[in-house]
C-alpha atoms as a PDB file:
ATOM      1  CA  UNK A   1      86.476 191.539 219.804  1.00  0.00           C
ATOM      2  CA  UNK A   2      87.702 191.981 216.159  1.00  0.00           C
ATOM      3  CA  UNK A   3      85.384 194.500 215.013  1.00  0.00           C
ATOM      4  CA  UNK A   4      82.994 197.219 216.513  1.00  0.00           C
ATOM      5  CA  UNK A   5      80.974 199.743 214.348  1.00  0.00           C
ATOM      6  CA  UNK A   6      80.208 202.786 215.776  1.00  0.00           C
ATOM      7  CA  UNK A   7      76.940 204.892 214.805  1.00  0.00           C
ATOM      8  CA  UNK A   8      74.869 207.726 215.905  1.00  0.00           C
ATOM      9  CA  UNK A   9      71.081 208.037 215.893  1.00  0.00           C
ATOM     10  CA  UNK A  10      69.137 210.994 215.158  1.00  0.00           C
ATOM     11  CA  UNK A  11      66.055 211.217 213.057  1.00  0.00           C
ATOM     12  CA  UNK A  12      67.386 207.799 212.146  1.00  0.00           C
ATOM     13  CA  UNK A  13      64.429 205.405 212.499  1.00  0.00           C
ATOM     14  CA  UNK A  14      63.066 205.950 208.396  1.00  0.00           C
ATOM     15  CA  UNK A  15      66.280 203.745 207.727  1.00  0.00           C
ATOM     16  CA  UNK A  16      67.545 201.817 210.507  1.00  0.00           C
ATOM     17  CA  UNK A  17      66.519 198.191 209.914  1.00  0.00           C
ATOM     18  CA  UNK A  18      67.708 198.216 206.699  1.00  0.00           C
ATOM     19  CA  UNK A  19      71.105 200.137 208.076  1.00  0.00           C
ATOM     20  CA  UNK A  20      71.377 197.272 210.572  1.00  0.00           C
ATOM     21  CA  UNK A  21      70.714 194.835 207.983  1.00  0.00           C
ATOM     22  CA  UNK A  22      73.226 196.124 205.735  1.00  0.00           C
ATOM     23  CA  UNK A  23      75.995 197.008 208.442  1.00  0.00           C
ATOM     24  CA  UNK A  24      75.294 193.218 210.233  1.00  0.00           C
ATOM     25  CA  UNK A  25      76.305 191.707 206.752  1.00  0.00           C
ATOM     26  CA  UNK A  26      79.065 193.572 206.017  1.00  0.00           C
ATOM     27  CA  UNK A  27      80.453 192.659 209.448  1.00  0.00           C
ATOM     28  CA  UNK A  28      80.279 189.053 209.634  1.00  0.00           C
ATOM     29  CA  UNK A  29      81.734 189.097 205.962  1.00  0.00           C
ATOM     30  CA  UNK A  30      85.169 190.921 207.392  1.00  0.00           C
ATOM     31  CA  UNK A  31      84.923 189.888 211.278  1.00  0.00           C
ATOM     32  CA  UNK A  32      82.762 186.674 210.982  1.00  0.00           C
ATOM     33  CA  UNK A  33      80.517 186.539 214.697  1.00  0.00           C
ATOM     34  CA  UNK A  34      82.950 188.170 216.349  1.00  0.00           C
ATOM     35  CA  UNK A  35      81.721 191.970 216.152  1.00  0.00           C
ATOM     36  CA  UNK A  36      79.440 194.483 217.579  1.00  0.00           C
ATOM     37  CA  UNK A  37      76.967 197.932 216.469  1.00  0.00           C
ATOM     38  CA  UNK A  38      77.352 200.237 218.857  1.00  0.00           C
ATOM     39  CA  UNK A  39      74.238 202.360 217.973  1.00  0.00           C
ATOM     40  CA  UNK A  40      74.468 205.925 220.002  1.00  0.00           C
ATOM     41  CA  UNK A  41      71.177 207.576 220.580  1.00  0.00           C
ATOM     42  CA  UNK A  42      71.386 211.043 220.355  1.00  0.00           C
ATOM     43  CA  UNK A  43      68.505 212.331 221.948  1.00  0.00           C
ATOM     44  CA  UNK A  44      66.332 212.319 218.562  1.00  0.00           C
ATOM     45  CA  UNK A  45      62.936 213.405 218.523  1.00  0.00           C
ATOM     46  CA  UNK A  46      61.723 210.173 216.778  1.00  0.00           C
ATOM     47  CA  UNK A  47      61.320 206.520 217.782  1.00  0.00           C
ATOM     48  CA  UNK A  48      64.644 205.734 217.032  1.00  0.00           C
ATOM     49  CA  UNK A  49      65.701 204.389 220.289  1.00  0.00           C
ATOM     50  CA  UNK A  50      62.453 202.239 220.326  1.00  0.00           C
ATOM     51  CA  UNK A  51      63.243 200.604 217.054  1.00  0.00           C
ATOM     52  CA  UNK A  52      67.058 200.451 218.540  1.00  0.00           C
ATOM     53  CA  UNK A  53      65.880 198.626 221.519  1.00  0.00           C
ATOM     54  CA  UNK A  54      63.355 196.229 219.247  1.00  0.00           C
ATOM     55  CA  UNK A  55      66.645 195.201 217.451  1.00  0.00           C
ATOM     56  CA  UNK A  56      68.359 194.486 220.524  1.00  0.00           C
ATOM     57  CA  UNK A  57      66.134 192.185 221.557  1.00  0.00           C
ATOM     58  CA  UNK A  58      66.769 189.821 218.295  1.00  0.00           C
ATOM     59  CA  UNK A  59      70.135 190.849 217.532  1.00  0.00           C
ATOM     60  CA  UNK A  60      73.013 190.428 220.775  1.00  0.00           C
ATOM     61  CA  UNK A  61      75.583 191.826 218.430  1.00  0.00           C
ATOM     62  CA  UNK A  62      73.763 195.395 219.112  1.00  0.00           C
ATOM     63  CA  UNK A  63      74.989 197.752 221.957  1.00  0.00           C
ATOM     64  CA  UNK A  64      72.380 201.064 222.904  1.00  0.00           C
ATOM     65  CA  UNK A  65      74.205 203.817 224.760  1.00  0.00           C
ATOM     66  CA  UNK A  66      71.154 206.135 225.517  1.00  0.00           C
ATOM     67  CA  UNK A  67      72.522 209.839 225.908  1.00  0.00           C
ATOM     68  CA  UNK A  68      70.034 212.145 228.560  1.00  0.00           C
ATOM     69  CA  UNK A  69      69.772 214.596 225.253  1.00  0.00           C
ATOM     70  CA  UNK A  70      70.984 216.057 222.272  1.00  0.00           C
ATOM     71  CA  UNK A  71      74.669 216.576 222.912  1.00  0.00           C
ATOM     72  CA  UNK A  72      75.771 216.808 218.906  1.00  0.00           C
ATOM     73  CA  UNK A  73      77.056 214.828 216.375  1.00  0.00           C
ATOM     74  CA  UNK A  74      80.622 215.066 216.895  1.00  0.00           C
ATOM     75  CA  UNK A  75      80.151 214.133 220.691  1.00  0.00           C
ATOM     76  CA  UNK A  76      78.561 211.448 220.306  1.00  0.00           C
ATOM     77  CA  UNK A  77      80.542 210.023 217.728  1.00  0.00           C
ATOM     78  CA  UNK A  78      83.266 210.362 220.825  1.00  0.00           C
ATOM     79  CA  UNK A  79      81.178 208.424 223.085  1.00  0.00           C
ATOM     80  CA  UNK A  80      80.257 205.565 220.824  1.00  0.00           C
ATOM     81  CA  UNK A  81      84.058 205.152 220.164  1.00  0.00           C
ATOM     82  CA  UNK A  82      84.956 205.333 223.988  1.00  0.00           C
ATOM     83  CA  UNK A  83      82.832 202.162 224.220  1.00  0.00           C
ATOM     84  CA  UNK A  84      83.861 200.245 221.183  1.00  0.00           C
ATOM     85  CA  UNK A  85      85.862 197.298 222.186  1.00  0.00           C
ATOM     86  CA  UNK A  86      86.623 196.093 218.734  1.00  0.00           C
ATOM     87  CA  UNK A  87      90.561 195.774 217.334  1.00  0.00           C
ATOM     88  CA  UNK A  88      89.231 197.622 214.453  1.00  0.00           C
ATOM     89  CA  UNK A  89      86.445 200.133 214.637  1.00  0.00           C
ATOM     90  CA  UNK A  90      84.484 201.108 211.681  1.00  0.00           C
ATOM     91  CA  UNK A  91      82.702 204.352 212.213  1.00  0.00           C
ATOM     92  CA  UNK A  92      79.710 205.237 210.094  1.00  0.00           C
ATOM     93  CA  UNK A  93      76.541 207.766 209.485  1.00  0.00           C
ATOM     94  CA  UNK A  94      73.394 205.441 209.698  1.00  0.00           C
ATOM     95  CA  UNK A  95      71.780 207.390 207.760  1.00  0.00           C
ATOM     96  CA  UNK A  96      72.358 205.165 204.498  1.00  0.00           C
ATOM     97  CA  UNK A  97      74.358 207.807 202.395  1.00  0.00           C
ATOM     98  CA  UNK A  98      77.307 206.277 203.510  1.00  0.00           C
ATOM     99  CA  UNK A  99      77.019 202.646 202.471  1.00  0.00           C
ATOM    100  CA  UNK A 100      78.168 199.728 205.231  1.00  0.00           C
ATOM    101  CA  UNK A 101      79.663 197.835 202.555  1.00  0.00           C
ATOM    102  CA  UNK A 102      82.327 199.800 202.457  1.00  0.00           C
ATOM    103  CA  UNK A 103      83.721 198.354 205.022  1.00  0.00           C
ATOM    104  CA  UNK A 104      85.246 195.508 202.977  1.00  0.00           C
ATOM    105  CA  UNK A 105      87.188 198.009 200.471  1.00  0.00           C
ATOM    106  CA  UNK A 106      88.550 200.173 203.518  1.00  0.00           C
ATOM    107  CA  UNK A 107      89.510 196.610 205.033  1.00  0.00           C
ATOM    108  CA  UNK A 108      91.669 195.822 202.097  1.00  0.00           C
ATOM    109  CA  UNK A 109      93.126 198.894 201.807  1.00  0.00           C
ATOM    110  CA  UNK A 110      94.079 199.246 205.241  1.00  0.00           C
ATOM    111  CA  UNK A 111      95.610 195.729 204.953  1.00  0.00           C
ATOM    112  CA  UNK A 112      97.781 196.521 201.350  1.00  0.00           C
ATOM    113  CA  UNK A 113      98.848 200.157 202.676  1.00  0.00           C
ATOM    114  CA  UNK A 114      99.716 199.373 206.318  1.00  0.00           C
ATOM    115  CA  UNK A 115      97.414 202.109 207.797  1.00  0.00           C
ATOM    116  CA  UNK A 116      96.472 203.024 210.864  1.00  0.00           C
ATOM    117  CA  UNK A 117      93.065 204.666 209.367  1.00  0.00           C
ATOM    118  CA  UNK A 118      91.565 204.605 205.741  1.00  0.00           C
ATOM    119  CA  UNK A 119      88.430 207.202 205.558  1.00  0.00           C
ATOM    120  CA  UNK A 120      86.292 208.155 202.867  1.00  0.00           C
ATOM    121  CA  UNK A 121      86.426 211.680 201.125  1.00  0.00           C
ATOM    122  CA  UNK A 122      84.115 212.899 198.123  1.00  0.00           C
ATOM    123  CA  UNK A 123      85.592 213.317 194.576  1.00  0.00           C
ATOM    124  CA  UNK A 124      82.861 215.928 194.775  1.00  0.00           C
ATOM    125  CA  UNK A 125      80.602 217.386 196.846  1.00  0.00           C
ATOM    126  CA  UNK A 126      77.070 216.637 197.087  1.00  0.00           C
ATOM    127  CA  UNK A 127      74.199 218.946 197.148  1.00  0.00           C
ATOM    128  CA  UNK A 128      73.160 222.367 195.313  1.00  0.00           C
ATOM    129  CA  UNK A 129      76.164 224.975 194.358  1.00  0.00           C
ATOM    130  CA  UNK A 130      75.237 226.767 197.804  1.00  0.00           C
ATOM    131  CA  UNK A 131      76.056 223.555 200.231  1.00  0.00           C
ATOM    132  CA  UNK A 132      79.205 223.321 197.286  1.00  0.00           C
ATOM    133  CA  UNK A 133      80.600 226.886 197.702  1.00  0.00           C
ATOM    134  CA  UNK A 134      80.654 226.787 201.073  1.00  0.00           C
ATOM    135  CA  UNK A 135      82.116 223.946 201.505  1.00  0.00           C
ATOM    136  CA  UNK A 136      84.822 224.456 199.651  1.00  0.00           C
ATOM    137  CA  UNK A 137      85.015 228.162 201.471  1.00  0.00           C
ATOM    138  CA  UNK A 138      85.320 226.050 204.723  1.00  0.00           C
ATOM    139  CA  UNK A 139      88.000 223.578 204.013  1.00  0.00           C
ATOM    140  CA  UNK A 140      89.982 226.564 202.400  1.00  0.00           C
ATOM    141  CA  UNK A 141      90.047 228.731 204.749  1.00  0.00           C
ATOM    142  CA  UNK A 142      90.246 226.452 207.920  1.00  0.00           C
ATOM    143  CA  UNK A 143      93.282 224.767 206.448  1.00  0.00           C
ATOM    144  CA  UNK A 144      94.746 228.570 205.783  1.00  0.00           C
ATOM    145  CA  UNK A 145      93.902 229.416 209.523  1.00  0.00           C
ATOM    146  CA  UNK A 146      94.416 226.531 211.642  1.00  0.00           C
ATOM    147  CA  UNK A 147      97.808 225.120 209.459  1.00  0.00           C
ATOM    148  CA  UNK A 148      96.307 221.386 209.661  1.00  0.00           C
ATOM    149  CA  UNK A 149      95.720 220.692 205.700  1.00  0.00           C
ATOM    150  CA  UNK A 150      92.779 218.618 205.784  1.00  0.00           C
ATOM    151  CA  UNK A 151      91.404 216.977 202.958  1.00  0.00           C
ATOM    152  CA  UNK A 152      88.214 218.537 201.329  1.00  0.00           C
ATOM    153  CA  UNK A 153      84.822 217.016 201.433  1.00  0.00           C
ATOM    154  CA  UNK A 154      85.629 214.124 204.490  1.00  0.00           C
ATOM    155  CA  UNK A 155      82.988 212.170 205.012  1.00  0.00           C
ATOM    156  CA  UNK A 156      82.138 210.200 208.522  1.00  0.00           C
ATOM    157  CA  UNK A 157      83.081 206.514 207.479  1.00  0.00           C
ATOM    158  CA  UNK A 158      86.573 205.536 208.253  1.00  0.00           C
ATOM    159  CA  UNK A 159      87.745 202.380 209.490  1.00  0.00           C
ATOM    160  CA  UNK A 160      90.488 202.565 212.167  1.00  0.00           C
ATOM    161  CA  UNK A 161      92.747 200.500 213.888  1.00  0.00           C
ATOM    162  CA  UNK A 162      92.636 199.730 217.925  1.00  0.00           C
ATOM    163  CA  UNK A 163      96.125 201.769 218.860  1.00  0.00           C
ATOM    164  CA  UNK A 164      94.624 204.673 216.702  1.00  0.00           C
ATOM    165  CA  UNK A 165      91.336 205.170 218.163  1.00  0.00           C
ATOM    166  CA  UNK A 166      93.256 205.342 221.537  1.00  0.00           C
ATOM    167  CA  UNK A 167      95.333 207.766 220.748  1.00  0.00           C
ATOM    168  CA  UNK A 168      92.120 209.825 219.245  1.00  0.00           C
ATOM    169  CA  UNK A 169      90.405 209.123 222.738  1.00  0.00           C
ATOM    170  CA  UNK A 170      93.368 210.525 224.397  1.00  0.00           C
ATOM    171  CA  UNK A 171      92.140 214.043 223.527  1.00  0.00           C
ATOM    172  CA  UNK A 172      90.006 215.349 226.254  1.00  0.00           C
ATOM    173  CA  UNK A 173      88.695 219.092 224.743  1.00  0.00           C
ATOM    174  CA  UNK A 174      85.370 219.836 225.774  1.00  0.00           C
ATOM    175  CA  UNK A 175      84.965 222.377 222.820  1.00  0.00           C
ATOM    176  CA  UNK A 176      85.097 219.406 220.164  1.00  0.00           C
ATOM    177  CA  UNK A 177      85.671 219.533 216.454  1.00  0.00           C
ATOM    178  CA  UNK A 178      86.287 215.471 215.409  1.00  0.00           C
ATOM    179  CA  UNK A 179      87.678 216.916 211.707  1.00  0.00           C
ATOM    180  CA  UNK A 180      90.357 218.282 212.836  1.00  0.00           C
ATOM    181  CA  UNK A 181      91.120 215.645 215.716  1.00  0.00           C
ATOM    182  CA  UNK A 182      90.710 213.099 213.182  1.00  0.00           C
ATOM    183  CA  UNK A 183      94.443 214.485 211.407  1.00  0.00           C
ATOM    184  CA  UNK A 184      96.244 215.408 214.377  1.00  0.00           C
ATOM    185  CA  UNK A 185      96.266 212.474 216.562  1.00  0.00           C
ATOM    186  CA  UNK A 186      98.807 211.384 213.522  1.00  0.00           C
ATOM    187  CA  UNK A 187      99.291 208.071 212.460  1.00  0.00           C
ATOM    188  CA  UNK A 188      99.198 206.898 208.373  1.00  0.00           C
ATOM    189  CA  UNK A 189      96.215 207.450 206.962  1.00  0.00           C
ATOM    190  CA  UNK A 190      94.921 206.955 203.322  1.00  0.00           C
ATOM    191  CA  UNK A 191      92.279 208.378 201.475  1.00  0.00           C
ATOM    192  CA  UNK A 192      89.621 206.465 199.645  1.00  0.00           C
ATOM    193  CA  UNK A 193      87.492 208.700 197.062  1.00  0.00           C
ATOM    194  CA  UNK A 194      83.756 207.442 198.126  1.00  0.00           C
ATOM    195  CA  UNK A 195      80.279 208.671 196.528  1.00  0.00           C
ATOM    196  CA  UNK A 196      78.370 209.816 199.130  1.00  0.00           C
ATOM    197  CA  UNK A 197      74.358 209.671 198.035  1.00  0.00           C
ATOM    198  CA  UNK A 198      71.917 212.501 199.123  1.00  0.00           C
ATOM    199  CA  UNK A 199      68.932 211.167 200.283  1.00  0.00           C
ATOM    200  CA  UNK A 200      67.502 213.751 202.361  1.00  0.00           C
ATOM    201  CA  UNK A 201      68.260 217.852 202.767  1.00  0.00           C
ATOM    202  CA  UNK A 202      71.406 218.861 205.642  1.00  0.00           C
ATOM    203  CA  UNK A 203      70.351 218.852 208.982  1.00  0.00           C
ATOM    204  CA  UNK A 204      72.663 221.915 209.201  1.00  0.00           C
ATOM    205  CA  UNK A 205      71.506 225.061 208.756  1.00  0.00           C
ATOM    206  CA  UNK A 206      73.637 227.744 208.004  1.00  0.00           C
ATOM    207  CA  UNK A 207      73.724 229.641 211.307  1.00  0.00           C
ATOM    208  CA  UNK A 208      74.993 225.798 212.724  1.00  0.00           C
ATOM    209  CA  UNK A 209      77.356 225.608 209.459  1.00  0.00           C
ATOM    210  CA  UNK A 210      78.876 229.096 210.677  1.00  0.00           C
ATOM    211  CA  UNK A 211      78.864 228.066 214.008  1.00  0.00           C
ATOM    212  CA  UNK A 212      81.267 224.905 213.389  1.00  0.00           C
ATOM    213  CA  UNK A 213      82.966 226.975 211.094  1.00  0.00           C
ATOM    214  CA  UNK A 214      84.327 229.423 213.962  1.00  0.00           C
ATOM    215  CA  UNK A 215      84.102 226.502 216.418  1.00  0.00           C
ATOM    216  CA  UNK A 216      86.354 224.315 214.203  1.00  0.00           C
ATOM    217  CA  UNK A 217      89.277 227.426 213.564  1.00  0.00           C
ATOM    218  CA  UNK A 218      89.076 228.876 217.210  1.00  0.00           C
ATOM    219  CA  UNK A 219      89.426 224.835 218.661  1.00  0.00           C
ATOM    220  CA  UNK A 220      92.438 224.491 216.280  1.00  0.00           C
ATOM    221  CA  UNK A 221      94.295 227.770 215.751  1.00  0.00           C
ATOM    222  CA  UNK A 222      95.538 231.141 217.899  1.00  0.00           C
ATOM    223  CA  UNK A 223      96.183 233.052 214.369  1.00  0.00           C
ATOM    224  CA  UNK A 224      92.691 234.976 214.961  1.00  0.00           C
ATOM    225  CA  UNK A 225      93.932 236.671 218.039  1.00  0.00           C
ATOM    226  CA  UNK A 226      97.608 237.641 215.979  1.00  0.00           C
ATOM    227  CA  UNK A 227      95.768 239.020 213.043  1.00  0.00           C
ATOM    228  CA  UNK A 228      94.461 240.800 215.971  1.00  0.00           C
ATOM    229  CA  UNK A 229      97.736 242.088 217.068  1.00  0.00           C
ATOM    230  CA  UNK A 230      98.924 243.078 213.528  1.00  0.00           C
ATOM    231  CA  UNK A 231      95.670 244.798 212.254  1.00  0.00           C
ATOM    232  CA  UNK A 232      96.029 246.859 215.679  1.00  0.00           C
ATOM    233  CA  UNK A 233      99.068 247.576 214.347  1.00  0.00           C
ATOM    234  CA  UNK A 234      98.867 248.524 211.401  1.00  0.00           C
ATOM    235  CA  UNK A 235      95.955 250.645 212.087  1.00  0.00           C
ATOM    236  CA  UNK A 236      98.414 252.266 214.867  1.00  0.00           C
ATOM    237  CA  UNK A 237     100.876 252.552 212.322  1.00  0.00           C
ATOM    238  CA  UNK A 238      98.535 254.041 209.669  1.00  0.00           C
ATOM    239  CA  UNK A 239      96.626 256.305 212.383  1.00  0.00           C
ATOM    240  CA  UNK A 240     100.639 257.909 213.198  1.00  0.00           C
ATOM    241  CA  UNK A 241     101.185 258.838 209.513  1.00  0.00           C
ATOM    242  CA  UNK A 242      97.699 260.446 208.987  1.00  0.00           C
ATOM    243  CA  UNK A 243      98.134 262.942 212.296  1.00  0.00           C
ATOM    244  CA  UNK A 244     101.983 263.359 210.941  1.00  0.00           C
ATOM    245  CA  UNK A 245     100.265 264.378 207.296  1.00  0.00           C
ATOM    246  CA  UNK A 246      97.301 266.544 208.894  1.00  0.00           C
ATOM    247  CA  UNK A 247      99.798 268.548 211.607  1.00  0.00           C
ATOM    248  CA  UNK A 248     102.514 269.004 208.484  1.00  0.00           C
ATOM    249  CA  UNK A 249      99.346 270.394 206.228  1.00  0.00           C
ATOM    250  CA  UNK A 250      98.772 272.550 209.579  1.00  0.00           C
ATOM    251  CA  UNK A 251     101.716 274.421 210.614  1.00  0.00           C
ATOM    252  CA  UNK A 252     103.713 274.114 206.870  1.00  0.00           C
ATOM    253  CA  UNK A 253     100.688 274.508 204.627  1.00  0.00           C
ATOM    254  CA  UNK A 254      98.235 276.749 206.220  1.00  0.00           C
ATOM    255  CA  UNK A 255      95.513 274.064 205.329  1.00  0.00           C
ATOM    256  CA  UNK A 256      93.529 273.155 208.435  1.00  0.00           C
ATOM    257  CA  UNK A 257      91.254 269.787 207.707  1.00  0.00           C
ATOM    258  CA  UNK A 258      88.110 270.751 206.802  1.00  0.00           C
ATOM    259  CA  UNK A 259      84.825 268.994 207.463  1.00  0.00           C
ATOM    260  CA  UNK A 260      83.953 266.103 209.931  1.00  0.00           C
ATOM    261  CA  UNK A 261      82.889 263.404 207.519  1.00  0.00           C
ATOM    262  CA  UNK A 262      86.636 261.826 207.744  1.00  0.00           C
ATOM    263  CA  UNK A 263      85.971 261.513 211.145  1.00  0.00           C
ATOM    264  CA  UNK A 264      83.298 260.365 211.585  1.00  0.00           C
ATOM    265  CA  UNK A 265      83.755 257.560 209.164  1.00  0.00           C
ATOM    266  CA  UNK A 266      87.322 257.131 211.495  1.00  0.00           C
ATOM    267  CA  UNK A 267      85.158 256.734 214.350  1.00  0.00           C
ATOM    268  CA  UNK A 268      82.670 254.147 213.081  1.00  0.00           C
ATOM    269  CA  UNK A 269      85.585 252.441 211.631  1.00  0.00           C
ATOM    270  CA  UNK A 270      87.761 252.312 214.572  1.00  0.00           C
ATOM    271  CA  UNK A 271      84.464 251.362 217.194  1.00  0.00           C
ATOM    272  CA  UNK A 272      83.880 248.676 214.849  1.00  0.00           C
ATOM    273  CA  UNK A 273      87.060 247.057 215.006  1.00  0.00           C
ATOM    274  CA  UNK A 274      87.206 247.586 218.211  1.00  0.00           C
ATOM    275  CA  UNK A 275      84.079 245.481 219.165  1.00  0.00           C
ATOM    276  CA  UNK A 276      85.057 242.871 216.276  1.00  0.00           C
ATOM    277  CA  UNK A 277      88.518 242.516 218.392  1.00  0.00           C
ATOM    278  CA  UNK A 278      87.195 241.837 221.606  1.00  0.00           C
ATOM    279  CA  UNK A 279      84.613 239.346 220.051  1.00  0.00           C
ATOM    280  CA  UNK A 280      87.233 237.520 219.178  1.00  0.00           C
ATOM    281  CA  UNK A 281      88.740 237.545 221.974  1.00  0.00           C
ATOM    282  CA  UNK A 282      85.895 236.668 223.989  1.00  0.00           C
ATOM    283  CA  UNK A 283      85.678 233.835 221.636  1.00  0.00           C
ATOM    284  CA  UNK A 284      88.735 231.951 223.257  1.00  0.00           C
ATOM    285  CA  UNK A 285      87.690 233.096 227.046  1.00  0.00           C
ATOM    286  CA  UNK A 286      84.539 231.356 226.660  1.00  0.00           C
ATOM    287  CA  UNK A 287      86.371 228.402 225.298  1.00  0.00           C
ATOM    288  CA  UNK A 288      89.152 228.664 227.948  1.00  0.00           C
ATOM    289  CA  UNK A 289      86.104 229.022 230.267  1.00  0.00           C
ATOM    290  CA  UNK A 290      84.449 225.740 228.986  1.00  0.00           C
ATOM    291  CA  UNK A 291      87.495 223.805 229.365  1.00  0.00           C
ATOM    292  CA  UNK A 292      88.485 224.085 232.424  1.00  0.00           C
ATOM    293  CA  UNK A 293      85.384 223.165 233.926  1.00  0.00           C
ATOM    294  CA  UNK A 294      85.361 219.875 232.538  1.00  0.00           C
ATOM    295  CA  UNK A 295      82.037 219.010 232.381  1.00  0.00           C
ATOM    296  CA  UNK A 296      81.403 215.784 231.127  1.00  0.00           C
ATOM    297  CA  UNK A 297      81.341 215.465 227.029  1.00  0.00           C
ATOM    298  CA  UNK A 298      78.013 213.637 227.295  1.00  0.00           C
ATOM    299  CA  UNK A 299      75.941 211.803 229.744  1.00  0.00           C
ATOM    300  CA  UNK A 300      74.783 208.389 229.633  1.00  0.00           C
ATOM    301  CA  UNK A 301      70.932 207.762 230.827  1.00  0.00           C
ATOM    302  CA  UNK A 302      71.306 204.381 230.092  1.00  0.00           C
ATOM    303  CA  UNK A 303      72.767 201.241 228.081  1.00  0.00           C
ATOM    304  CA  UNK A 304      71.169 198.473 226.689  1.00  0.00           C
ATOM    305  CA  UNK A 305      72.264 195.025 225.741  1.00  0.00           C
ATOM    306  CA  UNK A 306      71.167 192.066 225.034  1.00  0.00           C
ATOM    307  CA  UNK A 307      71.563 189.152 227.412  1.00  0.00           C
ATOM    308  CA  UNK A 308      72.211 186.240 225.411  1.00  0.00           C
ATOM    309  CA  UNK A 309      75.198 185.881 224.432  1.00  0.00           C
ATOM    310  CA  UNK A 310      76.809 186.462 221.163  1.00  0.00           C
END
């Protein structure tokens, strides 16, 4: 198999014939018949596995994997590629603002450059100057956090080669942020600027954006528990010269403190800290108590393909 591209499918169905027509054209142009759309339902609330399985039926190039439910985006982007067979493997939103031809451009430059991987980033990035700022916030400060610099404003499509997507497949983490696997399984990899359209509002909300925010730095970085270690300290430090300063004002000074406003506002201060510092460090138990479980990334109710052959 030469080529596989890899899609999920969630609240897909407004667009998926004409995703499928586009993607099926862009394929034979780079891998002639010798391809296949692996199309991953996500357990979406629409038809979209019904119009899935009506393309099937015309189309053998087409490979269903069915998930039991909603697992998430970035795990099912996993699954799709743990099924792709292809020497090259093309994955892509379905959702149309990513556009299938761009296969042939990431083909050539993957060909001149001698890459391993060439993925799509925005110049800049769509949507109002909310969706913008934080954004920008997010690649800032998870690159400051986690020390993996990765690019701003990434976008899904990126065509890869065989060796590369088994080396990204070798990563078994059950608490799963694809960005930042995406860079660290290595490799060359080149940038292609891409305009990404917006044809419908984020499915992400911002309680889901903050929760891949502290999903993506606490799945890539341990700084979070040594700021930690050095704020304790340095309120230890700083909590030692006040008591010095009072007891000298004390016995030297004849000044006893007066009032209990200072310490009150100590007290809310230090409880606060002190619950912030144990969320965070109930943050990695619960991922250290995820892991080693090892439940099964998704689950697969059932496949579909088409029986003639290709």
């Amino acid at each position: 198999m030469r080529l596989s591209v890899v899609t999920t499918l969630y609240q897909s169905a407004d667009g998926l014939a004409e995703f499928h027509r586009r993607t099926s054209e862009a394929a034979r142009e780079f891998a002639g018949n010798d391809y296949e759309i692996v199309l991953v339902h996500d357990g979406s609330p629409d038809d979209s596995l019904a119009q899935a399985v009506s393309l099937v039926r015309n189309d053998p190039h087409i490979i269903i994997i069915d998930l039991s439910r909603n697992f998430g985006h970035h795990e099912a982007m996993m699954t799709g590629l743990a099924h792709a067979d292809g020497d090259y493997v093309f994955l892509i939103d379905s959702d149309l603002e990513e556009d299938p031809a761009w296969l042939r451009r990431f083909a050539d430059e993957l060909s001149r450059t001698d890459s391993d991987v060439v993925f799509g980033a925005q110049e800049r990035r769509k949507g109002n100057l909310f969706e913008r700022s934080t954004g920008f916030l997010f690649y800032r400060v998870f690159n400051l956090m986690s020390g993996v610099k990765q690019p701003h404003n990434i976008v899904t499509a990126r065509l890869m080669t065989r060796r590369y997507v088994n080396g990204l497949l070798a990563h078994s983490e059950r608490e799963l942020n694809i960005g930042g696997l995406w860079l660290i399984t290595g490799f060359k990899q080149t940038l292609q600027f891409v305009e990404k359209l917006s044809l419908s509002p984020t499915s992400y909300s911002l309680s889901r954006k903050f929760d891949h925010f502290v999903n993506a730095i606490t799945s890539f970085s341990n700084r979070p528990l040594f700021l930690v270690f050095y704020a304790g300290l340095a309120i230890f430090g700083t909590s030692i010269a006040f008591i010095s300063y009072l007891v000298f004002m004390y016995f030297f000074l004849a000044e006893p403190p007066a009032g209990y406003v200072s310490v009150v506002a100590s007290i809310w201060l230090f409880s606060g800290l002190i619950i912030l510092f144990n969320g965070i460090l109930g943050i990695y138990i619960a991922k250290v108590f995820s892991e080693v479980k090892q439940r099964p990334l998704t689950v697969i109710r059932q496949i579909y393909r088409s029986s003639e052959p290709k």
